[in-house]
Each structure stands twice: as C-alpha cells, then as structure tokens.
PDB file of N, CA and C in Angstrom:
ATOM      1  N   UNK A   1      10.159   3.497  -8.182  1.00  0.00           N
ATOM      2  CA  UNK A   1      10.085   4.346  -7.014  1.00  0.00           C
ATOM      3  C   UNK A   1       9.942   3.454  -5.782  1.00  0.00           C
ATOM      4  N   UNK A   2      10.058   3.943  -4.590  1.00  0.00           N
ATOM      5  CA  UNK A   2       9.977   3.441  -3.450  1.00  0.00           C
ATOM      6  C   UNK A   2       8.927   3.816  -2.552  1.00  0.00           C
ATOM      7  N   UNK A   3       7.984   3.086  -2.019  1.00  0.00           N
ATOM      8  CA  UNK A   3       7.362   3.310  -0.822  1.00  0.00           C
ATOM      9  C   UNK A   3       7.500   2.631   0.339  1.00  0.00           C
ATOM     10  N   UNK A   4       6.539   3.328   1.320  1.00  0.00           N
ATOM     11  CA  UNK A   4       6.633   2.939   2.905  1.00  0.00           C
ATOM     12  C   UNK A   4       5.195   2.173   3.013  1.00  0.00           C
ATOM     13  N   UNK A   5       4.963   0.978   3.165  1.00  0.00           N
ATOM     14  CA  UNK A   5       3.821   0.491   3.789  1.00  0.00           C
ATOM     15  C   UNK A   5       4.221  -0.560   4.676  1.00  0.00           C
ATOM     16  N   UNK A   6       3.784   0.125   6.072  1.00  0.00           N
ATOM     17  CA  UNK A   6       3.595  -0.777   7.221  1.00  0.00           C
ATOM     18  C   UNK A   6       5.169  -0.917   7.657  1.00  0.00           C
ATOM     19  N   UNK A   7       5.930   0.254   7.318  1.00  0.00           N
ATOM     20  CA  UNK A   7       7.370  -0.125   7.871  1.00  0.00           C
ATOM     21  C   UNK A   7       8.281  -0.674   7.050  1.00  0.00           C
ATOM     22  N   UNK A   8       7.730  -1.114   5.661  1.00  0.00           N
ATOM     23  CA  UNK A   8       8.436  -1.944   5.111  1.00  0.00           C
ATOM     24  C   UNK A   8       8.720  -1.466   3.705  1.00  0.00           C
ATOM     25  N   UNK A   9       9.744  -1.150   3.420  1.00  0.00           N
ATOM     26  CA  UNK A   9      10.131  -0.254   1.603  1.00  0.00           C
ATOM     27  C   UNK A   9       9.743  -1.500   0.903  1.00  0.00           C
ATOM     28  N   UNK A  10       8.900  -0.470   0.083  1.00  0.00           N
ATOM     29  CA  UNK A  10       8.634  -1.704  -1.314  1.00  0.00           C
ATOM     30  C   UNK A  10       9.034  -0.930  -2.664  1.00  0.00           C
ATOM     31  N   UNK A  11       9.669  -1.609  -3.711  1.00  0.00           N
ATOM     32  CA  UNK A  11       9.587  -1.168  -4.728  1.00  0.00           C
ATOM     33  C   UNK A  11       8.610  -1.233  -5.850  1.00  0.00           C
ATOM     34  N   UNK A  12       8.376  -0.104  -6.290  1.00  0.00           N
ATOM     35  CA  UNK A  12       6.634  -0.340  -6.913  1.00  0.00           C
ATOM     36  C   UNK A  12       7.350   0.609  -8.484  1.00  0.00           C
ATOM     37  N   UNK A  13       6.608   0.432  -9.719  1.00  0.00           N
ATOM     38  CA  UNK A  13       6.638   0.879 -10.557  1.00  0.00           C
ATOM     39  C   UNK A  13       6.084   2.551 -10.719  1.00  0.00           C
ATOM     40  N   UNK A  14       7.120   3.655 -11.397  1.00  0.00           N
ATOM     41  CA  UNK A  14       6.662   4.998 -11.327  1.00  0.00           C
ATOM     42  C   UNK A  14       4.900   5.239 -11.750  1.00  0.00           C
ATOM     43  N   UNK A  15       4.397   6.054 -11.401  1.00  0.00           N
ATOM     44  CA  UNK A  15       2.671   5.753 -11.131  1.00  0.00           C
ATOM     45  C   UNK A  15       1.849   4.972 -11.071  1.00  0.00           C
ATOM     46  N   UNK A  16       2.643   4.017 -10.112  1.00  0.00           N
ATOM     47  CA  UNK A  16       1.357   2.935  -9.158  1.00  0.00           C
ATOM     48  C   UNK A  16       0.809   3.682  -8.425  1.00  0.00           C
ATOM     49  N   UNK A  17      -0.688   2.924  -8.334  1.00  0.00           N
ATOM     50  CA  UNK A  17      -1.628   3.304  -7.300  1.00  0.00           C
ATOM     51  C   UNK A  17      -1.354   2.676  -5.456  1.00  0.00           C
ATOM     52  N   UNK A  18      -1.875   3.048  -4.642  1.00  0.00           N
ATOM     53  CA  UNK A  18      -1.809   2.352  -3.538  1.00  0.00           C
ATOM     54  C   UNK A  18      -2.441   1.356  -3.609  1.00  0.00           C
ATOM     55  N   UNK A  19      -3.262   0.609  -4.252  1.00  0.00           N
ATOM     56  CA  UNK A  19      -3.838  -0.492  -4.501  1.00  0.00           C
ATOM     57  C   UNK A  19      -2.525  -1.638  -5.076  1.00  0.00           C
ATOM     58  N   UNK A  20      -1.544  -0.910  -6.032  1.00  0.00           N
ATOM     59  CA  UNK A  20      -0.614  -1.702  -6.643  1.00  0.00           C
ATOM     60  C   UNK A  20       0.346  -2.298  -5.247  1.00  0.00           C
ATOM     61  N   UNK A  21       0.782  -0.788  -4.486  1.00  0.00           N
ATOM     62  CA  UNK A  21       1.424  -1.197  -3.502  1.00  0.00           C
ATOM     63  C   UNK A  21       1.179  -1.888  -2.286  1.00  0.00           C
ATOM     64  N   UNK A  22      -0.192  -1.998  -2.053  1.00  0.00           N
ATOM     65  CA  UNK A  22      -0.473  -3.072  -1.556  1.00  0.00           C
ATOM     66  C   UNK A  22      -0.559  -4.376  -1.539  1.00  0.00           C
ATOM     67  N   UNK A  23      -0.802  -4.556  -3.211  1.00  0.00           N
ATOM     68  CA  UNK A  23      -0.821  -5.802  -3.168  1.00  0.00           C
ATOM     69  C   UNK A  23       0.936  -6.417  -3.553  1.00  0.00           C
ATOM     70  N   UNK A  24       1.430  -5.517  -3.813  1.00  0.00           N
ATOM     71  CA  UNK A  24       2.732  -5.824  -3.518  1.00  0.00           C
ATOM     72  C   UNK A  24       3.535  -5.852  -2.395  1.00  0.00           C
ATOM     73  N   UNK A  25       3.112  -5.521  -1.362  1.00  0.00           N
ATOM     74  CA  UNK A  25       3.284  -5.730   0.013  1.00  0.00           C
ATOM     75  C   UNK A  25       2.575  -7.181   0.560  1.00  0.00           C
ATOM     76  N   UNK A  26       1.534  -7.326   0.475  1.00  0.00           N
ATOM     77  CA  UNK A  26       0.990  -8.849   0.711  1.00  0.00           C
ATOM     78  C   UNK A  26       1.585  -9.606   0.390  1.00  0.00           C
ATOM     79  N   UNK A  27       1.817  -9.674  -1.256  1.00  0.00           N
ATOM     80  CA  UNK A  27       2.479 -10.949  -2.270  1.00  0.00           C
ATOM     81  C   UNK A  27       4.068 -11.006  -1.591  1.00  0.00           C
ATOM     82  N   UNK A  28       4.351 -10.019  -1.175  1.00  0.00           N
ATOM     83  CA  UNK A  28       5.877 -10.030  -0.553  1.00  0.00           C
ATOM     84  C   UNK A  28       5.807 -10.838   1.252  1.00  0.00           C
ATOM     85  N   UNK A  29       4.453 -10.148   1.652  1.00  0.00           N
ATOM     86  CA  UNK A  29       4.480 -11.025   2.975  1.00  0.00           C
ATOM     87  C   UNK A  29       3.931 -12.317   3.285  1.00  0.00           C
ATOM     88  N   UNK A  30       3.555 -12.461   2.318  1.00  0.00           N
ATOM     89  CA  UNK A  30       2.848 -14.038   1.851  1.00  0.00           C
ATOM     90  C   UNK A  30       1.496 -13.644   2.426  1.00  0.00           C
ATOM     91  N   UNK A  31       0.836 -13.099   2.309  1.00  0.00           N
ATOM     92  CA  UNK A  31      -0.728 -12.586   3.016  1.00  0.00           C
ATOM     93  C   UNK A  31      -1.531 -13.239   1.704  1.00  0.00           C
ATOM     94  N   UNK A  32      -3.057 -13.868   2.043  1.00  0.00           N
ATOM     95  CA  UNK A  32      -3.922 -14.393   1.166  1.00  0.00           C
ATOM     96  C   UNK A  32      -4.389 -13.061   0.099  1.00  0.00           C
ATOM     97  N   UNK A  33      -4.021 -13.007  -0.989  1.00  0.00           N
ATOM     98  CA  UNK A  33      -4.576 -11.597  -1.751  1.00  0.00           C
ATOM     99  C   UNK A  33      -5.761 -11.448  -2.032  1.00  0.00           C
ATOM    100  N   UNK A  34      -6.344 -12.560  -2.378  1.00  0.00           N
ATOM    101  CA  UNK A  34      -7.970 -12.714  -2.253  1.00  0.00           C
ATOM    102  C   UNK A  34      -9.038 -11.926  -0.800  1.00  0.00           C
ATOM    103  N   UNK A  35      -7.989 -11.136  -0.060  1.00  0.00           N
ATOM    104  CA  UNK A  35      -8.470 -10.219   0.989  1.00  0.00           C
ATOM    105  C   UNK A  35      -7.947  -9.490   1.205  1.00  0.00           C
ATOM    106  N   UNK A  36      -7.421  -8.828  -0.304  1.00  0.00           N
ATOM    107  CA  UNK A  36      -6.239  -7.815  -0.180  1.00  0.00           C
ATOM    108  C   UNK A  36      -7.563  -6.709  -0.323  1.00  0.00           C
ATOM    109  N   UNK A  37      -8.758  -7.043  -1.321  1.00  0.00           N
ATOM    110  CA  UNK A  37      -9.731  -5.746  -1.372  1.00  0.00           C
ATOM    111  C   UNK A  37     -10.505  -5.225   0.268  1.00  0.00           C
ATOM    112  N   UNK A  38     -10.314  -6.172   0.881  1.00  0.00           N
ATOM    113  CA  UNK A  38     -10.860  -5.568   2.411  1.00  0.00           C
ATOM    114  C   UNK A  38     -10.437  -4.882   3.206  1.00  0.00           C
ATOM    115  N   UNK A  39      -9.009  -4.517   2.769  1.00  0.00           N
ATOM    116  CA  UNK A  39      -8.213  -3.901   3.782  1.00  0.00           C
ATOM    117  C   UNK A  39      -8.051  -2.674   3.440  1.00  0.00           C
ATOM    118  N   UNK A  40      -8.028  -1.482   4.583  1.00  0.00           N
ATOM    119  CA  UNK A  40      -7.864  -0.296   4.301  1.00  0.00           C
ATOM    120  C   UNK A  40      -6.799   0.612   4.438  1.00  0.00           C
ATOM    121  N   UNK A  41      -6.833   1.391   3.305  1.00  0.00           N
ATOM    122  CA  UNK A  41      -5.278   2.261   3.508  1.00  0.00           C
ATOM    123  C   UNK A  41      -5.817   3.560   4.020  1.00  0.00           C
ATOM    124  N   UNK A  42      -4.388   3.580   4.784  1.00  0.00           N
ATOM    125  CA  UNK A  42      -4.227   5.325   5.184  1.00  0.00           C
ATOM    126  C   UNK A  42      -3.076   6.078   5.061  1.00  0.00           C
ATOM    127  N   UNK A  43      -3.139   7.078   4.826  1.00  0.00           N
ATOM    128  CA  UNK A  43      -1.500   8.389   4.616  1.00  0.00           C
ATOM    129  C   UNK A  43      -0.873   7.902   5.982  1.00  0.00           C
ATOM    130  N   UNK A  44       0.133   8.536   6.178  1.00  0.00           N
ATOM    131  CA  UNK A  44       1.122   8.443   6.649  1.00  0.00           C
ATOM    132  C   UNK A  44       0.121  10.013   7.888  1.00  0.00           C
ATOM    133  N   UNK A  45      -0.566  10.021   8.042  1.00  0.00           N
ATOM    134  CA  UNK A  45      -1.387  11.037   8.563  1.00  0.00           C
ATOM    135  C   UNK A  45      -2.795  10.383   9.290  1.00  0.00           C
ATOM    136  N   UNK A  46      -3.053   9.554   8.761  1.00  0.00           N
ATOM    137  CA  UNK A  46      -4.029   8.698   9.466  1.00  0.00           C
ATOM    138  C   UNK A  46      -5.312   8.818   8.625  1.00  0.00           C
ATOM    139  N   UNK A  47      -5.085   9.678   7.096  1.00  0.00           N
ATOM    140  CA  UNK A  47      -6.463  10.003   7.042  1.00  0.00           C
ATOM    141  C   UNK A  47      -6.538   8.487   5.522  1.00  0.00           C
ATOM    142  N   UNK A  48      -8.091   8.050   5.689  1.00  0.00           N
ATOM    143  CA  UNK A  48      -8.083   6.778   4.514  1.00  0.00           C
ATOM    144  C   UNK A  48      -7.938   7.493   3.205  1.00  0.00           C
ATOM    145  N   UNK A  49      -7.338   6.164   2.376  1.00  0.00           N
ATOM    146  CA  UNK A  49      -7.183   6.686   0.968  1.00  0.00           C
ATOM    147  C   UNK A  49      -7.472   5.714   0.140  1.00  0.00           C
ATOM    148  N   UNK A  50      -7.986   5.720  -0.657  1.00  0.00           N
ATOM    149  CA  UNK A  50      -8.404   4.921  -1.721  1.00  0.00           C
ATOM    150  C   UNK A  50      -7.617   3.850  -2.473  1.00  0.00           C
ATOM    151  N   UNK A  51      -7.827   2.654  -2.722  1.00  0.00           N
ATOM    152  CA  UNK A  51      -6.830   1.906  -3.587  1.00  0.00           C
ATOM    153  C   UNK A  51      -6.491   2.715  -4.841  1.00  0.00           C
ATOM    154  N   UNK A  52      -7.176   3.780  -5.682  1.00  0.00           N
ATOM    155  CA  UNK A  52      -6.735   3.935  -6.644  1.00  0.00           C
ATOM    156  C   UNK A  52      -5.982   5.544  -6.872  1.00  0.00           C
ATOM    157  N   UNK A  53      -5.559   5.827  -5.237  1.00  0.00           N
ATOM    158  CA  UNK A  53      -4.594   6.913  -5.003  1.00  0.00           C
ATOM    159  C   UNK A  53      -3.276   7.216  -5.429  1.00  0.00           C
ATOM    160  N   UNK A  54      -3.174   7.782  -6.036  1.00  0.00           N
ATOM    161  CA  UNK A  54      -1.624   7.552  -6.874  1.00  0.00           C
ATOM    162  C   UNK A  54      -0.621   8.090  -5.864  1.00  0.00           C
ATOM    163  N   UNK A  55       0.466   7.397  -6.208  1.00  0.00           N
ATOM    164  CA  UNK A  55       1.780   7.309  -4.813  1.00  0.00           C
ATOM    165  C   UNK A  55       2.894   8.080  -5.607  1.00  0.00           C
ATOM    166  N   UNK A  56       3.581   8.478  -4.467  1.00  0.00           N
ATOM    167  CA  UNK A  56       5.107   9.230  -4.862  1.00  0.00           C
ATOM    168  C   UNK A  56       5.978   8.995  -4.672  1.00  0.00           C
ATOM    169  N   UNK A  57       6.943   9.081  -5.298  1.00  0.00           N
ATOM    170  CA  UNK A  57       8.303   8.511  -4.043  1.00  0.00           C
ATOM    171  C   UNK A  57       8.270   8.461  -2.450  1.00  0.00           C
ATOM    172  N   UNK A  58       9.118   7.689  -1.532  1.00  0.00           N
ATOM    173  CA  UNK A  58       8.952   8.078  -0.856  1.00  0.00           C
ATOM    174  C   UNK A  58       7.345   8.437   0.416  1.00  0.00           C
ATOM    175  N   UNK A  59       6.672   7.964  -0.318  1.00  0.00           N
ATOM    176  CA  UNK A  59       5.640   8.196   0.701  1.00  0.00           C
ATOM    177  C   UNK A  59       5.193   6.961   0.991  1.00  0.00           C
ATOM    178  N   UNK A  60       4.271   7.205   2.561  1.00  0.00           N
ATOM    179  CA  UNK A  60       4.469   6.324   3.600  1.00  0.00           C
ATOM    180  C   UNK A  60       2.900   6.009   3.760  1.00  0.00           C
ATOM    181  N   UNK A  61       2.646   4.732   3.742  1.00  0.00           N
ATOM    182  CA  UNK A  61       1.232   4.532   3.476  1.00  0.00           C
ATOM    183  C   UNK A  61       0.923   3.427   4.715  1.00  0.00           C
ATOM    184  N   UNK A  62      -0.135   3.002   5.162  1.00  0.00           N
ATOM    185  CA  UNK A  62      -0.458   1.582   6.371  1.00  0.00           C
ATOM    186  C   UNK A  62      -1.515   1.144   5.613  1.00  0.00           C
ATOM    187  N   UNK A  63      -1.303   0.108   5.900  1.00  0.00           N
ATOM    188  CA  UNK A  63      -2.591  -1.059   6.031  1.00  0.00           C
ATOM    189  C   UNK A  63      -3.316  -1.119   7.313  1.00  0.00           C
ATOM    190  N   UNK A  64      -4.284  -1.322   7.037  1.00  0.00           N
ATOM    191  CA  UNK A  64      -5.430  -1.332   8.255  1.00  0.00           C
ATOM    192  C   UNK A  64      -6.294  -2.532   7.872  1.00  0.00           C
ATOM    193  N   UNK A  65      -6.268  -3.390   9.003  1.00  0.00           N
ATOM    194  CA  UNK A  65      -6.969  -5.127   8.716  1.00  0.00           C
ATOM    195  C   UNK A  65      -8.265  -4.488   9.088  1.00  0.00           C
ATOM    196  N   UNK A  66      -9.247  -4.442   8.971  1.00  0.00           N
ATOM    197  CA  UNK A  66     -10.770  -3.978   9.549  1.00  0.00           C
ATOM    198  C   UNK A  66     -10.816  -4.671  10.271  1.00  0.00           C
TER     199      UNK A  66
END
C-alpha cells in the first residue's frame, strides 16, 4: 500500500502501523532513527496518533520534530 508522510509517498507493507511508516520515511531520508521514537505523528487533520495506529491506503500522515 501507499502512504503520504510529510509530502512524500512511501511504500509500506498492507497493515503497517504509522510507526512502520515512519521509520520508513527516515531510513529513506537518511534521518538518525535512533530519534525516530521522539517524533510525533499526526492525521492528515492535525489530530496526534500513535506509532502503533494502523494505516490505509492512501492516507496522509506528518511528522512533527518536537
């Protein structure tokens, strides 16, 4: 499946968490992952969501650096 984080389509495996797709967004932007647990996600709505939120096609997630 495909998601949206931070603008950028990633391909992630059918029921990854947003935790998966994050850190598959880092490892893709070369970001240190060892501070991938500090960072916070949000919907495509602004509201936070948990690393262990399960994703859908298609949906659009951000990173938030604290």
């Amino acid at each position: 499946m495909t998601v949206i984080v931070n603008n950028s389509s990633i391909r992630i495996f059918s029921g990854a968490t947003a935790g998966d797709a994050v850190l598959r967004w880092a490892v893709r932007n070369k970001l240190d992952i060892s501070k991938v647990s500090s960072l916070q996600v949000t919907d495509q709505w602004g509201h936070k969501i948990g690393f262990e939120a399960p994703l859908s096609d298609n949906q659009i997630i951000k990173v938030i650096n604290p």
